[in-house]
Each structure stands twice: as C-alpha cells, then as structure tokens.
PDB file of N, CA and C in Angstrom:
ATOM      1  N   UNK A   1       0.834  -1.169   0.000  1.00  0.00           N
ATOM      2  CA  UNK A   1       0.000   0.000   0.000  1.00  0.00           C
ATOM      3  C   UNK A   1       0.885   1.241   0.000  1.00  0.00           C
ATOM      4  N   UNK A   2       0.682   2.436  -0.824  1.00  0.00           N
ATOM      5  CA  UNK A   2       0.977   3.529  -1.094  1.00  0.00           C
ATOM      6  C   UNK A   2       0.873   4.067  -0.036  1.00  0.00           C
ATOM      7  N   UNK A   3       1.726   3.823   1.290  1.00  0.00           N
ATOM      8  CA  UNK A   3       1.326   5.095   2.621  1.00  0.00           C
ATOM      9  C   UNK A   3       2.769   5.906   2.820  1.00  0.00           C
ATOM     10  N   UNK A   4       2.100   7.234   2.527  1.00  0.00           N
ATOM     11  CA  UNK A   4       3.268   7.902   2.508  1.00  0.00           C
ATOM     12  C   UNK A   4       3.115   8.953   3.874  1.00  0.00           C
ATOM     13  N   UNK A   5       4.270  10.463   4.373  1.00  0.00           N
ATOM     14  CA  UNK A   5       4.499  10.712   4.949  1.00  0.00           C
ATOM     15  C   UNK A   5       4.200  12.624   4.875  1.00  0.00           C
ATOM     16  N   UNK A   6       2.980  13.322   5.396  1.00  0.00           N
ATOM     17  CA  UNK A   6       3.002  14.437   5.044  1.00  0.00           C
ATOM     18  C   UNK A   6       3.387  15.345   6.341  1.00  0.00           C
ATOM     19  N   UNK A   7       3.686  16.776   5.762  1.00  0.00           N
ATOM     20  CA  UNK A   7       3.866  17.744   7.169  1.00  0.00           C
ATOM     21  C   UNK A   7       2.702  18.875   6.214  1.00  0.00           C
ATOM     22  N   UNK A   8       2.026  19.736   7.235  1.00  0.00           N
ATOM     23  CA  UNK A   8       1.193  20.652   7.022  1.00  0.00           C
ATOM     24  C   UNK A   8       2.096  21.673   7.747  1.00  0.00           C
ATOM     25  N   UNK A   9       3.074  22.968   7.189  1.00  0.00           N
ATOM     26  CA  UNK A   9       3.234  23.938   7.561  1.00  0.00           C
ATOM     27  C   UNK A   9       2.356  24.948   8.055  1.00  0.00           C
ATOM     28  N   UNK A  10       1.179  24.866   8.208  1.00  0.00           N
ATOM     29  CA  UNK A  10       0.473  25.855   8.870  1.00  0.00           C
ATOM     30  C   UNK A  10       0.196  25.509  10.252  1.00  0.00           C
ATOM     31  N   UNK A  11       0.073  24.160  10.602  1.00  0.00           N
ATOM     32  CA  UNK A  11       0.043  23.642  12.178  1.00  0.00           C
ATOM     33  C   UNK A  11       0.599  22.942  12.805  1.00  0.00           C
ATOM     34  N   UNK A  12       1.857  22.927  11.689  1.00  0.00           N
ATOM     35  CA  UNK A  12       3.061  22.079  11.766  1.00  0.00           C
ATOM     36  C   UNK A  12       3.094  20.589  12.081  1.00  0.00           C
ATOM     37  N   UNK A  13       1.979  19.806  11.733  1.00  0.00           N
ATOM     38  CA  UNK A  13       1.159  18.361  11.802  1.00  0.00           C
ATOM     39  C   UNK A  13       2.534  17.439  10.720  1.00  0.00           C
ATOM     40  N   UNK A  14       2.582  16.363  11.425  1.00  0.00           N
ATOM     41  CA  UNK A  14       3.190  15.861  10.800  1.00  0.00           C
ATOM     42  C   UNK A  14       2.283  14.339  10.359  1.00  0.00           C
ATOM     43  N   UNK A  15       1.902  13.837   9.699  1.00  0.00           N
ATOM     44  CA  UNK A  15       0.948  12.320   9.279  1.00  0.00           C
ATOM     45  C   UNK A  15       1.342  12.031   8.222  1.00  0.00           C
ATOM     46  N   UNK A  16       0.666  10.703   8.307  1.00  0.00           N
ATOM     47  CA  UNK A  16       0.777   9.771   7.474  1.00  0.00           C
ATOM     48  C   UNK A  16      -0.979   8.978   6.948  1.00  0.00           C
ATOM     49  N   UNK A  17      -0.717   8.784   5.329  1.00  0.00           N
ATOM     50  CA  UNK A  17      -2.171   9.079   4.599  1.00  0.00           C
ATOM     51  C   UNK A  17      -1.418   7.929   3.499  1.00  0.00           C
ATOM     52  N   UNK A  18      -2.584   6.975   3.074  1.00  0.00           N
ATOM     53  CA  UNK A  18      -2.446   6.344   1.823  1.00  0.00           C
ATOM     54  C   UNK A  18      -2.983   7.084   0.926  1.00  0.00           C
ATOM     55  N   UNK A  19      -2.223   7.259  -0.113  1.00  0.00           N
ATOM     56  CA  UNK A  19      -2.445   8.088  -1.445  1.00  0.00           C
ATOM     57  C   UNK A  19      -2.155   7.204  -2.680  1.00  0.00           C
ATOM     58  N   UNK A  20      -2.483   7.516  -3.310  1.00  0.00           N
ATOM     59  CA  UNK A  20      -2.740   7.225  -4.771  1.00  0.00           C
ATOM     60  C   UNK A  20      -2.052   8.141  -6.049  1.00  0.00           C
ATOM     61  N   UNK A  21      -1.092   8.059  -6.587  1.00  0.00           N
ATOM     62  CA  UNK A  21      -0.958   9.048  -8.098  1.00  0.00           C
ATOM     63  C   UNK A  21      -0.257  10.140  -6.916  1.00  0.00           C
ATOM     64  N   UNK A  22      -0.645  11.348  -7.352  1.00  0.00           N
ATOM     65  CA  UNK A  22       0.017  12.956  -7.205  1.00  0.00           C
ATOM     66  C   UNK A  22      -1.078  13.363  -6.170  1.00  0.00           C
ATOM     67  N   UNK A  23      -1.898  12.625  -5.591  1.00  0.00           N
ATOM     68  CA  UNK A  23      -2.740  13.122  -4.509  1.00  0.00           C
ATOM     69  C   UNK A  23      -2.437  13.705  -3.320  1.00  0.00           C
ATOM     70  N   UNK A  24      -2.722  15.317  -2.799  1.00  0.00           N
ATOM     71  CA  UNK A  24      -2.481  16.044  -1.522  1.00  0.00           C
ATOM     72  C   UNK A  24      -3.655  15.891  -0.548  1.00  0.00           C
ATOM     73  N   UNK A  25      -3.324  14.857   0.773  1.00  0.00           N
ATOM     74  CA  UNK A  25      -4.585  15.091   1.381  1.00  0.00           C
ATOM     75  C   UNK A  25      -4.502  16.223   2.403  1.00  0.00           C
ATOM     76  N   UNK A  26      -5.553  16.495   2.591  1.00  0.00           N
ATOM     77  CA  UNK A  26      -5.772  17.563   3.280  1.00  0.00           C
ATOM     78  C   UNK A  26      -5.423  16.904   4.961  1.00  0.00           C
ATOM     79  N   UNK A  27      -4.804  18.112   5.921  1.00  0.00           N
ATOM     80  CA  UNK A  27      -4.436  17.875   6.821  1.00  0.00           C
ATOM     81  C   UNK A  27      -5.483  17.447   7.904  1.00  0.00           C
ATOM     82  N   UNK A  28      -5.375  16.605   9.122  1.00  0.00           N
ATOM     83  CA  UNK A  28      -6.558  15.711   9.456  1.00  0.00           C
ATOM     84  C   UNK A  28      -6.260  16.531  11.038  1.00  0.00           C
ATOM     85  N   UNK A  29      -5.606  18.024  10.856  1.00  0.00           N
ATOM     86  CA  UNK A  29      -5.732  18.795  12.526  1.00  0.00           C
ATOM     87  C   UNK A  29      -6.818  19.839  11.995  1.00  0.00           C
ATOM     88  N   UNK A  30      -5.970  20.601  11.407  1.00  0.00           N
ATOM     89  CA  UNK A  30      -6.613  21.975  10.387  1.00  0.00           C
ATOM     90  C   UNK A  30      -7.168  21.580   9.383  1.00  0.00           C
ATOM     91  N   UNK A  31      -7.284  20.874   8.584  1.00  0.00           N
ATOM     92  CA  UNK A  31      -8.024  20.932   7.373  1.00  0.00           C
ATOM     93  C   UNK A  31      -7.261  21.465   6.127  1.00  0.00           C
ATOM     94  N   UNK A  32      -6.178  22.092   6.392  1.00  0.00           N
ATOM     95  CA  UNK A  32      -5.371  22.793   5.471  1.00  0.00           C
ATOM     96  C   UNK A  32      -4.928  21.608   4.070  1.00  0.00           C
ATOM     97  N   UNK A  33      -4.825  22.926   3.147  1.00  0.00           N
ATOM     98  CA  UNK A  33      -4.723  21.904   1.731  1.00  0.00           C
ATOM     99  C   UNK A  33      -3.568  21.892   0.938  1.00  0.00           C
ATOM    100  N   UNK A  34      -2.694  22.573   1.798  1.00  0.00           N
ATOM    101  CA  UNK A  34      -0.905  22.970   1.677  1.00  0.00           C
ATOM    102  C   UNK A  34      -0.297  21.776   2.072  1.00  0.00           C
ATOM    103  N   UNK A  35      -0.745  20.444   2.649  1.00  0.00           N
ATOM    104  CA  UNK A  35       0.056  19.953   2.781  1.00  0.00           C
ATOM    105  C   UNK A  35       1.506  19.856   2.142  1.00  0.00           C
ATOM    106  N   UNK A  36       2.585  18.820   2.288  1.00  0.00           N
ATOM    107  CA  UNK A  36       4.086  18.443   1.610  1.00  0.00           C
ATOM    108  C   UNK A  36       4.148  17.101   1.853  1.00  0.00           C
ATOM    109  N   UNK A  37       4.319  16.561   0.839  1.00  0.00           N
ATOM    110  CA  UNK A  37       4.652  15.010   0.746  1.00  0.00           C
ATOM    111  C   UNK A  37       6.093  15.385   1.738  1.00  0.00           C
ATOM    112  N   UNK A  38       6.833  14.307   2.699  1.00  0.00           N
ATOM    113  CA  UNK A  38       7.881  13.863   3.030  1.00  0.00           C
ATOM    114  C   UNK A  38       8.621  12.786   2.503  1.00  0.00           C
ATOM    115  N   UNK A  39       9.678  12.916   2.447  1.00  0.00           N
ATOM    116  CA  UNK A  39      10.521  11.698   1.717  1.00  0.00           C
ATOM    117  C   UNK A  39      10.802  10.809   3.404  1.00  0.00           C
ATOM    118  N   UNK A  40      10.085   9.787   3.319  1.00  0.00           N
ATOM    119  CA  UNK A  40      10.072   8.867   4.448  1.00  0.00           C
ATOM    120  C   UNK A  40      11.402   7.557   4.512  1.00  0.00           C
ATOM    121  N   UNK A  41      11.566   7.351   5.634  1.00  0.00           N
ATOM    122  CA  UNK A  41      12.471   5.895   5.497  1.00  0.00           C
ATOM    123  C   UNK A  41      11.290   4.750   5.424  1.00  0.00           C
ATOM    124  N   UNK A  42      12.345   3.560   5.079  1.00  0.00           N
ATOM    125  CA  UNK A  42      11.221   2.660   4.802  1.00  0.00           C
ATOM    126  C   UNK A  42      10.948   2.287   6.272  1.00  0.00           C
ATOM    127  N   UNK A  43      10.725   0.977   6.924  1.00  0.00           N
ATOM    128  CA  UNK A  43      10.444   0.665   7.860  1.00  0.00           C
ATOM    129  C   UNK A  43      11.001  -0.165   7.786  1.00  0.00           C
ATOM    130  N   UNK A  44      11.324  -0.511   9.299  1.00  0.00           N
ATOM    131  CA  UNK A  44      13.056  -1.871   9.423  1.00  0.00           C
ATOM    132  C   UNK A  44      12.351  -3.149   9.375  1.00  0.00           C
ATOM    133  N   UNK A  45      13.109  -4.315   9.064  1.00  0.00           N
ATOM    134  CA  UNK A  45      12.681  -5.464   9.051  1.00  0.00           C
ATOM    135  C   UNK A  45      12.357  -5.896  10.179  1.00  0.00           C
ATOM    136  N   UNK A  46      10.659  -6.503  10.005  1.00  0.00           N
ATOM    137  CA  UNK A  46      10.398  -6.627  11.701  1.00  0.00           C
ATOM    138  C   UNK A  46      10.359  -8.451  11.611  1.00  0.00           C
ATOM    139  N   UNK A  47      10.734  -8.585  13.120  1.00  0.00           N
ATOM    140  CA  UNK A  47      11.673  -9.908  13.284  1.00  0.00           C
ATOM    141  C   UNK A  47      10.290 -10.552  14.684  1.00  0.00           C
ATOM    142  N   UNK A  48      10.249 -11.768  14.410  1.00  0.00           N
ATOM    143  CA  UNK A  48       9.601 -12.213  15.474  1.00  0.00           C
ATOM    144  C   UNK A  48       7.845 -12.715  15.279  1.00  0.00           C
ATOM    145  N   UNK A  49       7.454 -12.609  16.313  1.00  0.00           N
ATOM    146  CA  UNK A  49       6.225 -13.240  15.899  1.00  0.00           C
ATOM    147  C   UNK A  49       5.190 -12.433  15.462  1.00  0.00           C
ATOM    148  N   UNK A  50       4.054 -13.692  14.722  1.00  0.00           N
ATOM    149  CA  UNK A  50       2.800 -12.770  14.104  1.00  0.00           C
ATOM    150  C   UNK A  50       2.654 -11.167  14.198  1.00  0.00           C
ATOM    151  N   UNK A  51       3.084 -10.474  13.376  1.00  0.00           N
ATOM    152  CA  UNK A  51       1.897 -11.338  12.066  1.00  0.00           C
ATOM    153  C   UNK A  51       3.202 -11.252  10.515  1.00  0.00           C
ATOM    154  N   UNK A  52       4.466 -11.076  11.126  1.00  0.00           N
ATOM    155  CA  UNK A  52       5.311 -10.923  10.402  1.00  0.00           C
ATOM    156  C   UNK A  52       6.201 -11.881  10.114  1.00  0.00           C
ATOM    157  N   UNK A  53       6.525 -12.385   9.020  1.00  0.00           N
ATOM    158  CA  UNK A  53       7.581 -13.496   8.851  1.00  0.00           C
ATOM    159  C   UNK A  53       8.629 -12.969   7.604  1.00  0.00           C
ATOM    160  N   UNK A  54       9.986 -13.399   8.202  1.00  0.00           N
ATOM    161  CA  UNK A  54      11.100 -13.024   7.510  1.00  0.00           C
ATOM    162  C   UNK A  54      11.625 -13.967   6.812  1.00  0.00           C
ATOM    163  N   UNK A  55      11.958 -13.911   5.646  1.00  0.00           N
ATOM    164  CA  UNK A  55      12.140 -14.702   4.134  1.00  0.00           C
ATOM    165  C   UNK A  55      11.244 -15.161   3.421  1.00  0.00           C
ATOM    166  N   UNK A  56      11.635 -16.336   2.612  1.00  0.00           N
ATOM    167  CA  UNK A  56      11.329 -17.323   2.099  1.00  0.00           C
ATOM    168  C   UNK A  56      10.408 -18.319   2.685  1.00  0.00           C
ATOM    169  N   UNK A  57       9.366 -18.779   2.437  1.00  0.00           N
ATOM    170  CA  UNK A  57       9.064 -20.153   3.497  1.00  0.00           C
ATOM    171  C   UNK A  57       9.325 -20.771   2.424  1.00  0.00           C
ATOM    172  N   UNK A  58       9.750 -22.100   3.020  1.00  0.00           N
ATOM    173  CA  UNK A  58      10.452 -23.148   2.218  1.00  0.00           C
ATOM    174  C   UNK A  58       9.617 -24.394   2.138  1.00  0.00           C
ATOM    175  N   UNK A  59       9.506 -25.171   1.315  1.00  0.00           N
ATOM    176  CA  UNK A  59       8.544 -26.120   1.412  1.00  0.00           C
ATOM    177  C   UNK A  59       9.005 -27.381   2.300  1.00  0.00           C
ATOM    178  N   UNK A  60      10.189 -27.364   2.642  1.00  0.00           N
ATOM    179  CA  UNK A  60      10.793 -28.661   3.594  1.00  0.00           C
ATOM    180  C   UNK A  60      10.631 -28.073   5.192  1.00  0.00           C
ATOM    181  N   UNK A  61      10.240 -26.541   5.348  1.00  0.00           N
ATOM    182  CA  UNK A  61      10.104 -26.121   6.829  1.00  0.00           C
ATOM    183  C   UNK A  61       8.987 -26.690   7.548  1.00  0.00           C
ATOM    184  N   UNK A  62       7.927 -27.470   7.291  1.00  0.00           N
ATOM    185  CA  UNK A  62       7.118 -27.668   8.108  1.00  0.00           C
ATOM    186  C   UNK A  62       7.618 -29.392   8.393  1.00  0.00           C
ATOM    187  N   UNK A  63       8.528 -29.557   7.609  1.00  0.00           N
ATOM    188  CA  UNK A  63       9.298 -31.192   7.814  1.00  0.00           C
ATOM    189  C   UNK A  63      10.424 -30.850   9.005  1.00  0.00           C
ATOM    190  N   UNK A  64      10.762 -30.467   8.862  1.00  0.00           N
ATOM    191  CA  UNK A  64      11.765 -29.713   9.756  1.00  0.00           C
ATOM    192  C   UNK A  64      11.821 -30.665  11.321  1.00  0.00           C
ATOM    193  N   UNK A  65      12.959 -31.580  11.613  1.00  0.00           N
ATOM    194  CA  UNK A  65      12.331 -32.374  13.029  1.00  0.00           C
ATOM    195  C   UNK A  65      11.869 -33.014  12.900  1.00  0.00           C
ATOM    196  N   UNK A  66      11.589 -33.706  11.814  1.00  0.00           N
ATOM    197  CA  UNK A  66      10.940 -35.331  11.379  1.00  0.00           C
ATOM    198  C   UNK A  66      12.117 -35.975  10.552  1.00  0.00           C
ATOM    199  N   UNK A  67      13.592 -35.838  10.542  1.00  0.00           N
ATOM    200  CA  UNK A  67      14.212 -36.688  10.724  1.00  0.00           C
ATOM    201  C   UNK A  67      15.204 -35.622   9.067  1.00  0.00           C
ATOM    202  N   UNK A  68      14.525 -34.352   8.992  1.00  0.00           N
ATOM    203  CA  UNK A  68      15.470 -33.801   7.677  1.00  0.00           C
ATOM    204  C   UNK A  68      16.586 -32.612   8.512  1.00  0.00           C
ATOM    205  N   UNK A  69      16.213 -32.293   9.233  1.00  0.00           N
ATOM    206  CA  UNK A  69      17.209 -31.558  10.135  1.00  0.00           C
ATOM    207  C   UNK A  69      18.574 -31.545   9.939  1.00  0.00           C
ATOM    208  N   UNK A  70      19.777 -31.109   9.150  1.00  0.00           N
ATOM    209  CA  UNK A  70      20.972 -31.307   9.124  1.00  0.00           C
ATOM    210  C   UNK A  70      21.599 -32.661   8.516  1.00  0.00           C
ATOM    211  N   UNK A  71      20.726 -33.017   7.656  1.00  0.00           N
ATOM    212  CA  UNK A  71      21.305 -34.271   6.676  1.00  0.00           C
ATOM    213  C   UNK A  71      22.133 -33.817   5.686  1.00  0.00           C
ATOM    214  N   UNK A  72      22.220 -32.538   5.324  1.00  0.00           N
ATOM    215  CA  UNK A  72      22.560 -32.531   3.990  1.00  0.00           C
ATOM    216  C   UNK A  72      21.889 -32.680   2.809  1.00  0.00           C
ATOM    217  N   UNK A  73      20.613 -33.303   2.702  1.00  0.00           N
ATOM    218  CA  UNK A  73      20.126 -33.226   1.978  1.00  0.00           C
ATOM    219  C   UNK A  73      19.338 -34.930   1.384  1.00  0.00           C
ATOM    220  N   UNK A  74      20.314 -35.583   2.194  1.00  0.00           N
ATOM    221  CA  UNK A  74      20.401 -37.235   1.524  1.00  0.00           C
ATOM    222  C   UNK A  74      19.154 -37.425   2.237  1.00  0.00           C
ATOM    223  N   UNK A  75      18.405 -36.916   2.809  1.00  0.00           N
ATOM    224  CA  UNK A  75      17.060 -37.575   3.174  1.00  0.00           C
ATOM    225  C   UNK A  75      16.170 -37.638   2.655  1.00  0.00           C
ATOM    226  N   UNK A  76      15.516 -36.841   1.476  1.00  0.00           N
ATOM    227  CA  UNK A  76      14.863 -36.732   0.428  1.00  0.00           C
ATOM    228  C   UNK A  76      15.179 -37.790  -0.433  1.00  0.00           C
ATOM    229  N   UNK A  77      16.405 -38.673  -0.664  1.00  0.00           N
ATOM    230  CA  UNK A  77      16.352 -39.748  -1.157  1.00  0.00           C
ATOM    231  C   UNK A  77      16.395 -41.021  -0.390  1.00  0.00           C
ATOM    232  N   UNK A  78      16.124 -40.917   0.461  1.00  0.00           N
ATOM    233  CA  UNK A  78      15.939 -41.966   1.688  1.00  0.00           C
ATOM    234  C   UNK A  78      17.257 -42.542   1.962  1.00  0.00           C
ATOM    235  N   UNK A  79      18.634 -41.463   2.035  1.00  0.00           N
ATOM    236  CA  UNK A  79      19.944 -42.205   2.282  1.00  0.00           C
ATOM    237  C   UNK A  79      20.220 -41.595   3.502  1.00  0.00           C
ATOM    238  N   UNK A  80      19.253 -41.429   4.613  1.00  0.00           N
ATOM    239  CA  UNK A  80      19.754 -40.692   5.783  1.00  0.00           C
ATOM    240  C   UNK A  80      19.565 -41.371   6.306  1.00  0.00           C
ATOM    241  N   UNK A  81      20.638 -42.201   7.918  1.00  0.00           N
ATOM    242  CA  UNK A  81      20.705 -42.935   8.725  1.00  0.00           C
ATOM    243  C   UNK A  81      19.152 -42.609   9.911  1.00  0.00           C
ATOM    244  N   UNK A  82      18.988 -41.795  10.085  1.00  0.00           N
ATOM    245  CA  UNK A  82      18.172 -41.097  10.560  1.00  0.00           C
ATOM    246  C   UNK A  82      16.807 -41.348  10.849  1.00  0.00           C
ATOM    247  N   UNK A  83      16.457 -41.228   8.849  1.00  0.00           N
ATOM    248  CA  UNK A  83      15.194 -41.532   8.501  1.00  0.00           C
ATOM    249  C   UNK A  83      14.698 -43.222   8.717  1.00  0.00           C
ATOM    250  N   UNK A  84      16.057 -43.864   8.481  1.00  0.00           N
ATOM    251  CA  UNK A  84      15.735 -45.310   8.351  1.00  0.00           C
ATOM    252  C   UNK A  84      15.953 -45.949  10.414  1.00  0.00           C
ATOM    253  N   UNK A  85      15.449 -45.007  11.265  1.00  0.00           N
ATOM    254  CA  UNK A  85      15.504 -45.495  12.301  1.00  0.00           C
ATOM    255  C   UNK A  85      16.700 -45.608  13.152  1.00  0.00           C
ATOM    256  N   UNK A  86      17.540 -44.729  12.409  1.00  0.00           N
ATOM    257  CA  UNK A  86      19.074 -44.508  13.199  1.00  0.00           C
ATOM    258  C   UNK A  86      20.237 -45.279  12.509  1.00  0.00           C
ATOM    259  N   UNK A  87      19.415 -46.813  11.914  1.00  0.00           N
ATOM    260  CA  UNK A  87      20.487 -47.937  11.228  1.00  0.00           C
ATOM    261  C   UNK A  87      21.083 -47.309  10.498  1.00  0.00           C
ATOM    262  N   UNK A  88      22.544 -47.704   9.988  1.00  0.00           N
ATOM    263  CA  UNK A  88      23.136 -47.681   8.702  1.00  0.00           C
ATOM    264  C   UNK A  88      23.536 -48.047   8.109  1.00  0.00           C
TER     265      UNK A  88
END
C-alpha cells in the first residue's frame, strides 16, 4: 500500500495518509490543503512473531524435526541414517 508521509506547515502536523498518483490530502488537525509530501524511510525489518515473517518459506520447513534436520540433503532420497531409524 501507497502510505506515505506528510507535514502541514500551517500547524506544523506531521501524518501519514495512503495516497494514490500525485494526490495532496488535506491535513486531518486543520483541514489545510498545503500539505508536503515527506521523503520517508522505509520501515526496518520486523523480526519475530505474528503477524510478520522473515524470508522465504520453504517447502521442507514444516518437515523440519521429522528426521530432515541437518542431513545434507540425503534424506529426500531416503539415504539418511536417521530416517531409516538410526540404522546404517
């Protein structure tokens, strides 16, 4: 979503408004129609739980602890000591 960052010099309001195209919204203290777009930072990568998740989900993550954990890979072809009950 297009949410960007305005200041209204007349009441010195600083907000934030989803806009669309070249759209000025009007300020939501005064009403004023002078707003100024701000050139905003983005927002930092947020880490941790719901409702945010960081990367990729991978299609082997919900396997994860059923015996693919640090094989290397050989478990997908059933050559992991692991999978076959520890034997080797």
């Amino acid at each position: 979503m297009p949410m960007f960052d305005f200041f209204c010099p007349r009441c010195e309001n600083t907000f934030e408004e989803l806009v669309f195209g070249d759209e000025v919204p009007p300020c939501p203290r005064c009403g004023a129609t002078e707003t100024e777009r701000q050139v905003s930072a983005p927002s930092p990568l947020k880490t941790g739980a719901f409702p945010f998740k960081v990367g990729p989900v991978h299609p082997l993550a919900s396997r994860m602890g059923k015996g693919l954990a640090g094989c290397g890979g050989a478990c997908g072809s059933g050559g992991c000591p692991s999978a076959q009950g520890g034997q080797s």
